[in-house]
Protein backbone atom coordinates (compact mmCIF):
# COMPACT_ATOMS: atom_id res chain seq x y z
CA UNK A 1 42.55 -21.24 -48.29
CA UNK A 2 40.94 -23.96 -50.79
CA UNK A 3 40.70 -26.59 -47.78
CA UNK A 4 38.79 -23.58 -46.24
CA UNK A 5 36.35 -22.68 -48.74
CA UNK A 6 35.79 -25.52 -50.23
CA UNK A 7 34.01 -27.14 -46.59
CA UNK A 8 33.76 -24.30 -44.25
CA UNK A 9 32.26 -21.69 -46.58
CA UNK A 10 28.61 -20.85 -47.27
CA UNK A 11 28.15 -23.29 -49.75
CA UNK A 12 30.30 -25.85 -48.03
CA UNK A 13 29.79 -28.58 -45.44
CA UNK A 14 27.94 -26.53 -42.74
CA UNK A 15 25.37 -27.37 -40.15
CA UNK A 16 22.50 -25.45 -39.98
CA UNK A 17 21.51 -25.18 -36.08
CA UNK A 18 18.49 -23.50 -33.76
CA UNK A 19 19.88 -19.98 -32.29
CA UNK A 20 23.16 -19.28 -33.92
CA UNK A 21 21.73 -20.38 -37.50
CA UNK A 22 24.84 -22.42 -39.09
CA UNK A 23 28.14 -23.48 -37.46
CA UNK A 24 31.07 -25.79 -38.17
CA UNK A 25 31.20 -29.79 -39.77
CA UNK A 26 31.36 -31.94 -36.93
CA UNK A 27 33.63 -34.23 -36.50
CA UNK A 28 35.61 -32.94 -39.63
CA UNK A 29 39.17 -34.41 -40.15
CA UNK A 30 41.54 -33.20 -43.22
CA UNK A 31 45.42 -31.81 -43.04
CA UNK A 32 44.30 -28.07 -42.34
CA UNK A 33 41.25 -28.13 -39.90
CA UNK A 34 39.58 -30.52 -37.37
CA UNK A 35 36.74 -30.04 -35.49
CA UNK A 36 35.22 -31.96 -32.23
CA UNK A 37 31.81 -33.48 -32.41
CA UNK A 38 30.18 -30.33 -31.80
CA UNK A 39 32.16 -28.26 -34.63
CA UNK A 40 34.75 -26.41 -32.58
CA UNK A 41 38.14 -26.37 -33.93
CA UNK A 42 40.91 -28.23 -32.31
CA UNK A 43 43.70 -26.42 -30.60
CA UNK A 44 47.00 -27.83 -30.89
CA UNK A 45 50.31 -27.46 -28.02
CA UNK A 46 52.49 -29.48 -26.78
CA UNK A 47 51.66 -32.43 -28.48
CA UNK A 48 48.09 -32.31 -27.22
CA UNK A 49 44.61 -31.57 -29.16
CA UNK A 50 41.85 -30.26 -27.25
CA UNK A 51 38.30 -28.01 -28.06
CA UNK A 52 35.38 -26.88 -26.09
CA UNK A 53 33.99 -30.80 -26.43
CA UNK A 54 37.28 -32.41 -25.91
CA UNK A 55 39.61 -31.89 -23.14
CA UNK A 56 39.57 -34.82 -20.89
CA UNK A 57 42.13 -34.47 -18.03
CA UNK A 58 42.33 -30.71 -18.14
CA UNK A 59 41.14 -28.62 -15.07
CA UNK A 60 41.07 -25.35 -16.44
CA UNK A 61 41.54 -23.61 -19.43
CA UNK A 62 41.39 -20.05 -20.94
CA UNK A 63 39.08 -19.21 -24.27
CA UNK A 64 39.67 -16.87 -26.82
CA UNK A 65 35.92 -15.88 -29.02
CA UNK A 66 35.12 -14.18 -31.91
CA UNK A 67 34.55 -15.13 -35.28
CA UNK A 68 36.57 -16.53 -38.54
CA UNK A 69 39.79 -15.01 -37.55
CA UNK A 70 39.89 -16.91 -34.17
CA UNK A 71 38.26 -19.81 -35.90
CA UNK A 72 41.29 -19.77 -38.09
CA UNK A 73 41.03 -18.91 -41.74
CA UNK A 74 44.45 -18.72 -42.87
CA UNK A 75 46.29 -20.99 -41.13
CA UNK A 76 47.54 -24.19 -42.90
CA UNK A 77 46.66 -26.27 -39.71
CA UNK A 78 45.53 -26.22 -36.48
CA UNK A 79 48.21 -25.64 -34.56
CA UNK A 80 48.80 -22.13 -36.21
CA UNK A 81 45.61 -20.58 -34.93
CA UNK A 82 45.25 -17.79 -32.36
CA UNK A 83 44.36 -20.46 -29.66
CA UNK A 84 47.27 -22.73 -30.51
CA UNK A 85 49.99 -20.10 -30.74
CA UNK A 86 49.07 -18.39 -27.29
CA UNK A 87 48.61 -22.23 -25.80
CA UNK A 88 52.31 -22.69 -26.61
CA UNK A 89 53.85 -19.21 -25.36
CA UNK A 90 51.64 -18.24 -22.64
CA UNK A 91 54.37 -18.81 -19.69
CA UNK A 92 51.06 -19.32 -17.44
CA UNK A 93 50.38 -22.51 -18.84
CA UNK A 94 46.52 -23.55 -18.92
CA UNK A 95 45.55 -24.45 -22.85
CA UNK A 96 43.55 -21.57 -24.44
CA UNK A 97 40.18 -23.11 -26.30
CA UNK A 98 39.20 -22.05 -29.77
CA UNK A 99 35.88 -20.52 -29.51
CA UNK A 100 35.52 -19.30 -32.75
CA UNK A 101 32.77 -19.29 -35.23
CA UNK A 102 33.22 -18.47 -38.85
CA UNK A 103 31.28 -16.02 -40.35
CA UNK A 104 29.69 -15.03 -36.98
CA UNK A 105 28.28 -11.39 -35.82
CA UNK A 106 29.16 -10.44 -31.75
CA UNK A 107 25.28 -11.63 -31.41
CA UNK A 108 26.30 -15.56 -32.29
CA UNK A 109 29.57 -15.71 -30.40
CA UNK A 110 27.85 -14.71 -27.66
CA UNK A 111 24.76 -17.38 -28.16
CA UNK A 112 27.44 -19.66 -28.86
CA UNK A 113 29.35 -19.02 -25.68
CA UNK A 114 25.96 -18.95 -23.95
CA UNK A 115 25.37 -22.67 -25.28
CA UNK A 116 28.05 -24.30 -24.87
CA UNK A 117 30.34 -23.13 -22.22
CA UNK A 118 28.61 -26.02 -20.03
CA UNK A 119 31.43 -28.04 -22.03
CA UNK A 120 34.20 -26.77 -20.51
CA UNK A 121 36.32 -27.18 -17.27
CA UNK A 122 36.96 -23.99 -14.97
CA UNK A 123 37.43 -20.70 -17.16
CA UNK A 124 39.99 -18.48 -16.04
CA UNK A 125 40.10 -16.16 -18.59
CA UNK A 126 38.44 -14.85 -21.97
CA UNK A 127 39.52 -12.87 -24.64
CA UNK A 128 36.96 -11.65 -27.18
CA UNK A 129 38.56 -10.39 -30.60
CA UNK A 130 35.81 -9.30 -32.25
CA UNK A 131 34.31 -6.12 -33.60
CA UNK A 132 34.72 -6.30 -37.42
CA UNK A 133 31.88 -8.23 -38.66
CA UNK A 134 29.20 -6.39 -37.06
CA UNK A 135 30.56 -3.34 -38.94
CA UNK A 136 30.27 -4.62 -42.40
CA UNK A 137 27.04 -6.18 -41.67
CA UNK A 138 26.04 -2.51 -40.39
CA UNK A 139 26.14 -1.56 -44.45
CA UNK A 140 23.11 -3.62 -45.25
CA UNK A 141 19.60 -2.71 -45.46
CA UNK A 142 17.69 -2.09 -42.19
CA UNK A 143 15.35 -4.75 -43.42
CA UNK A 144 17.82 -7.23 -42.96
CA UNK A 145 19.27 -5.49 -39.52
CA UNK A 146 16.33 -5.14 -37.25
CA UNK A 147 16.61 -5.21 -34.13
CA UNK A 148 19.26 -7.52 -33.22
CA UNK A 149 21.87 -6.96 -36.43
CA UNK A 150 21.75 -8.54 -39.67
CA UNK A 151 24.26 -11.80 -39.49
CA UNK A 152 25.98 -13.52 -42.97
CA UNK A 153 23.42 -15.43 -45.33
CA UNK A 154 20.79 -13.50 -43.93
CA UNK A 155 19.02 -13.55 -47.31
CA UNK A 156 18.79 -16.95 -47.07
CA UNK A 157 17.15 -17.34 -44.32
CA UNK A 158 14.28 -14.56 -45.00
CA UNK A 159 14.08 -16.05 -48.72
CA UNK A 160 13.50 -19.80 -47.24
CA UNK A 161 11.13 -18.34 -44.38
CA UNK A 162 9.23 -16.45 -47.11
CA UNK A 163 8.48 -19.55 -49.46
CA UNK A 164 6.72 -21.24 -46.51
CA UNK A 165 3.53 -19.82 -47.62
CA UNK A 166 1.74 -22.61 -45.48
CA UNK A 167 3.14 -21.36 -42.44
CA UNK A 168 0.46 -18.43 -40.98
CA UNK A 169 3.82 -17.24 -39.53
CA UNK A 170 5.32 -16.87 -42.71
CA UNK A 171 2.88 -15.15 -44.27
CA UNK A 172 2.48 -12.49 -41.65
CA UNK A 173 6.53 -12.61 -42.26
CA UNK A 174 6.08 -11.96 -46.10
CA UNK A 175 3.98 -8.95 -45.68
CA UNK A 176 6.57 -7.98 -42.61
CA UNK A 177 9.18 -7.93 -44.92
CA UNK A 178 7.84 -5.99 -48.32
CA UNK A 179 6.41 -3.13 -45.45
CA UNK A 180 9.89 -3.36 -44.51
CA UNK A 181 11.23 -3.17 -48.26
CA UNK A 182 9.76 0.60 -48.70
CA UNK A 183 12.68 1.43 -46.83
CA UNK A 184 15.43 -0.07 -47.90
CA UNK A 185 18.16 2.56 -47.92
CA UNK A 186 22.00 1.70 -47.57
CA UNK A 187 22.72 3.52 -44.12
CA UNK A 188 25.36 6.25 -43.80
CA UNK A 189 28.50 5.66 -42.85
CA UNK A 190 27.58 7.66 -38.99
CA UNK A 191 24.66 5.54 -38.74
CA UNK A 192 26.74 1.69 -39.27
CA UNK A 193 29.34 2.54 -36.67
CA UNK A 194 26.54 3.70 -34.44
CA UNK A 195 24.53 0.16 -35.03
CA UNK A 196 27.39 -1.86 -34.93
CA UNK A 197 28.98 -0.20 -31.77
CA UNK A 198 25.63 -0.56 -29.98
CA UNK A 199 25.15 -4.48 -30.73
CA UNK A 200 28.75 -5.16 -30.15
CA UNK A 201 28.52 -3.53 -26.35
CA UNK A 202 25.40 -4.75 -25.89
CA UNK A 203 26.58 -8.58 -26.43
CA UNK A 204 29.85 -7.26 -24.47
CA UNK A 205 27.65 -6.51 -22.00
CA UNK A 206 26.20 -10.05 -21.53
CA UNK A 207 30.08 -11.66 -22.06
CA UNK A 208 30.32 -9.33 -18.55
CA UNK A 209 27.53 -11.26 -17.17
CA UNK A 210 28.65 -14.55 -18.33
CA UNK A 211 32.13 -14.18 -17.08
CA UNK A 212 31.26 -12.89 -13.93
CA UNK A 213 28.97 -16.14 -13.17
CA UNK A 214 32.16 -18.32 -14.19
CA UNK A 215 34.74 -16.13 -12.13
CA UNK A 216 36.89 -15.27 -15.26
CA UNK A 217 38.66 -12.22 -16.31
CA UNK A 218 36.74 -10.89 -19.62
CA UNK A 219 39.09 -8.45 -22.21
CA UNK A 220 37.65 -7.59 -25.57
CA UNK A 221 40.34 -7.27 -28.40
CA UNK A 222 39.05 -4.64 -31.50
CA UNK A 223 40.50 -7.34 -33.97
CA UNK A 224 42.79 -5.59 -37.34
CA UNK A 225 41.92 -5.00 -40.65
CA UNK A 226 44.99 -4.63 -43.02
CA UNK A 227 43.29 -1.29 -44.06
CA UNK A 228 43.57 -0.27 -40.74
CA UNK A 229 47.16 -1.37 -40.06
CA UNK A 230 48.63 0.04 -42.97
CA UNK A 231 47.91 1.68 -46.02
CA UNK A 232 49.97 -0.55 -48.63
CA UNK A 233 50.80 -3.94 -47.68
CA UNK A 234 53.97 -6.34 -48.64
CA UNK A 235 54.53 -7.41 -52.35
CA UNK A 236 52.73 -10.30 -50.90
CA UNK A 237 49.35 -8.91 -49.30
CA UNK A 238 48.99 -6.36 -52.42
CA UNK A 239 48.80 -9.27 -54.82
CA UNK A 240 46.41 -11.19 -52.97
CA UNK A 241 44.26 -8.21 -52.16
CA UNK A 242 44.57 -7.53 -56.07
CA UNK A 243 43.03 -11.17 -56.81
CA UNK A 244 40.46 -11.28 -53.92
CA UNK A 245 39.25 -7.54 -55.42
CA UNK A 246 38.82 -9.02 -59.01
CA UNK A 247 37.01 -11.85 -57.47
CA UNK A 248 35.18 -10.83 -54.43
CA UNK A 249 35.38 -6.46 -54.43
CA UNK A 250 35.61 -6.53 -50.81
CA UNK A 251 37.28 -2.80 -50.95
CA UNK A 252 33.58 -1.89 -52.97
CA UNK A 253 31.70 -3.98 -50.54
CA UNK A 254 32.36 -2.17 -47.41
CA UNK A 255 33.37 0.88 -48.50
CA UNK A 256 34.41 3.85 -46.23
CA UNK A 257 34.51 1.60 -43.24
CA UNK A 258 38.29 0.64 -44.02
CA UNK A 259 39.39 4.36 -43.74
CA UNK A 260 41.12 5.88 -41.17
CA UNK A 261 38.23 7.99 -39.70
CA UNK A 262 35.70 5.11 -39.90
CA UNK A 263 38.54 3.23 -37.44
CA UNK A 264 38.94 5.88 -35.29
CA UNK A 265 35.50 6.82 -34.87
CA UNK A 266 34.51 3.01 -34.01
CA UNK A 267 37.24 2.35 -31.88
CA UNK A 268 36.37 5.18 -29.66
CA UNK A 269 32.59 4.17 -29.62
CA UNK A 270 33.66 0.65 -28.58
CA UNK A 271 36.72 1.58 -26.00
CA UNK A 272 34.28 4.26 -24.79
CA UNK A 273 31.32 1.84 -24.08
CA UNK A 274 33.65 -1.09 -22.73
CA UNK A 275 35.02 2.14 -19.74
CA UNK A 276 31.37 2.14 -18.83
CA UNK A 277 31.16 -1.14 -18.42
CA UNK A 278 34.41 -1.92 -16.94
CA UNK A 279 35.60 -4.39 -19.68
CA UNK A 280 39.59 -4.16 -20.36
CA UNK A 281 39.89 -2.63 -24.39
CA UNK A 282 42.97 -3.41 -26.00
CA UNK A 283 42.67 -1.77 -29.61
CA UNK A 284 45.61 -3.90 -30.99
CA UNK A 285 46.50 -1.84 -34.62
CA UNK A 286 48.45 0.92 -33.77
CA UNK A 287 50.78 -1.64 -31.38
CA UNK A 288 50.78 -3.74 -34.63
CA UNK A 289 51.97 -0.11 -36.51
CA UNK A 290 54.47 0.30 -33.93
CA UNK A 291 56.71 -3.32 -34.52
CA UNK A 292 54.98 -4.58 -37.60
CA UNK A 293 58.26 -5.01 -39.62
CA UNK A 294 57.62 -3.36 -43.51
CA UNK A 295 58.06 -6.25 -45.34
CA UNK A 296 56.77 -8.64 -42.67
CA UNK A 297 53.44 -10.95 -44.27
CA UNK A 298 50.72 -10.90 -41.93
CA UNK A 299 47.52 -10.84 -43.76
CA UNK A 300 46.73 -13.79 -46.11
CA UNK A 301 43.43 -11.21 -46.96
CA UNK A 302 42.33 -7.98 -45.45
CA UNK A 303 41.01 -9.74 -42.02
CA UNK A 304 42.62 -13.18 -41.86
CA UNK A 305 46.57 -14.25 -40.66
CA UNK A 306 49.31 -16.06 -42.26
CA UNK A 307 50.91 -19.26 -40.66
CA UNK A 308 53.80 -16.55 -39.30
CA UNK A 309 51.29 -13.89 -38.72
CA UNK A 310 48.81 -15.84 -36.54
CA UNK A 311 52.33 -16.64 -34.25
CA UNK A 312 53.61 -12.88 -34.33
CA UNK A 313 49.86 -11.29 -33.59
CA UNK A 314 49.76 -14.05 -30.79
CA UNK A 315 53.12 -12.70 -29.63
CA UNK A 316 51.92 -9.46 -29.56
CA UNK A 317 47.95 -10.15 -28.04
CA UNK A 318 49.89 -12.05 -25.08
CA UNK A 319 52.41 -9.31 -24.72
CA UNK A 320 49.50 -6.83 -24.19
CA UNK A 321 47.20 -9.08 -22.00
CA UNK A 322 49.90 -9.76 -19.70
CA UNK A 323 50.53 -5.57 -19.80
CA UNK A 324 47.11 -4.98 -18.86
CA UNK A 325 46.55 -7.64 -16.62
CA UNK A 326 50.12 -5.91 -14.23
């Protein structure tokens, strides 16, 4: 986790970049994580590496999107992502690309997709776990939301835009955003799900698009939260949770979005709105409550797997893709 914050956090080694705003190192080599020249993380099976910019001598693969937990956080090295584990056990056999961002709302994985899927070879299928983000982003202001969602280091981007007091733009945008100020109320708790259940079906909506114009089968995953999973986790989780509260107050920070209802209530937004658009919805926790052994370590924090918990949720993801799929 120190390899991980101490390049690929917000005051790491990022790029900044037009569209998505920030992404990845490039090129970046060290024991835990590697990226290609564009930023996407290596996958590792079979004694082969490939990414989205790197896969020479493949024909086709299958992609799984989303945000830091496909990207990875948690996993000592590449080859215990998402990507890795299902390109080892998938009985099918095409290489599944890492297509995750860290840090990113359903808005930038599906820019990011948008950008750069001219990289890859034939796509045969895609697999967006997603959801969470766009949920605890769905707390802040409205100021910071507009339209399209509010996305991590927001603030720093409408503090930098601000100080351009050159720009004619910017100062229209300075005088857009203390109009906007007056109004800066803290949503309720019905009126985040509703904003982040509309933006996540309406980028699930483009994915559709997308994958229809590349002829692959498109499933979106509601990725778990350990909240959601189970109420108390192992000796393990609970001391690291303990740690990450005194540091971070992540439980304070999002607030009644890790309760039951606040699950329930999204989850049927989302399954509801992927029916109507004919998207496959696999709502993976209460499978994950159904064989998740007590005293088995899956969460290295309240989003992000273990080495052995990235394998068994890969286990599990297949097991239900494969399900759905007949």
């Amino acid at each position: 986790m120190r390899a991980y914050s101490e390049e690929f956090a917000d005051s790491g080694n990022i790029n900044w970049l037009p569209y998505t705003m920030y992404f990845h190192p490039y090129g970046y080599r060290s024991e835990v994580v590697n990226t290609d020249d564009i930023g996407f993380r290596y996958s590792q099976s079979r004694g082969r590496d490939y990414s989205v910019a790197d896969h020479d001598g493949i024909d086709a693969v299958r992609v799984i999107a989303g945000s830091s937990t496909v990207f990875g956080i948690g996993a000592s090295g590449d080859r215990h992502t998402l990507a890795s584990r299902l390109s080892e056990i998938d009985p099918r056999g095409l290489p599944w690309i890492n297509f995750g961002g860290r840090s990113f709302n359903s808005t930038q994985e599906m820019i990011l997709f948008a950008l750069n899927r001219h990289h890859l070879p034939k796509v045969k299928e895609i697999v967006l776990f997603s959801g969470f983000n766009d949920l605890g982003l769905a707390r802040l202001p409205k100021r910071l939301r507009q339209e399209h969602g509010a996305f991590f280091m927001c603030n720093d981007f409408f503090d930098a835009m601000g100080a351009r007091k050159q720009s004619r733009f910017s100062s229209w945008f300075q005088n857009a955003r203390k109009a906007a100020a007056a109004a800066d109320e803290v949503p309720t708790l019905e009126e985040q799900i509703d904003q982040a259940a509309r933006l996540v079906l309406r980028n699930l909506a483009n994915w559709r698009a997308m994958a229809r114009d590349v002829g692959a089968e498109l499933t979106f995953v509601l990725q778990p939260l350990a909240n959601w999973v189970r109420k108390t986790g192992t000796r393990e989780e609970e001391a690291l949770f303990t740690e990450l509260e005194r540091k971070g107050r992540f439980a304070e920070t999002y607030g009644d979005i890790l309760e039951e209802d606040a699950y329930r209530d999204y989850r049927d937004r989302l399954a509801s709105g992927a029916k109507d658009l004919g998207v496959p919805f696999i709502d993976i926790v209460p499978f994950i409550r159904e064989s998740l052994p007590d005293d088995f370590w899956l969460f290295v924090d309240r989003i992000h797997f273990t080495d052995r918990g990235h394998d068994w949720m890969a286990n599990l993801l297949l097991k239900k893709l494969l399900h759905e799929k007949g």
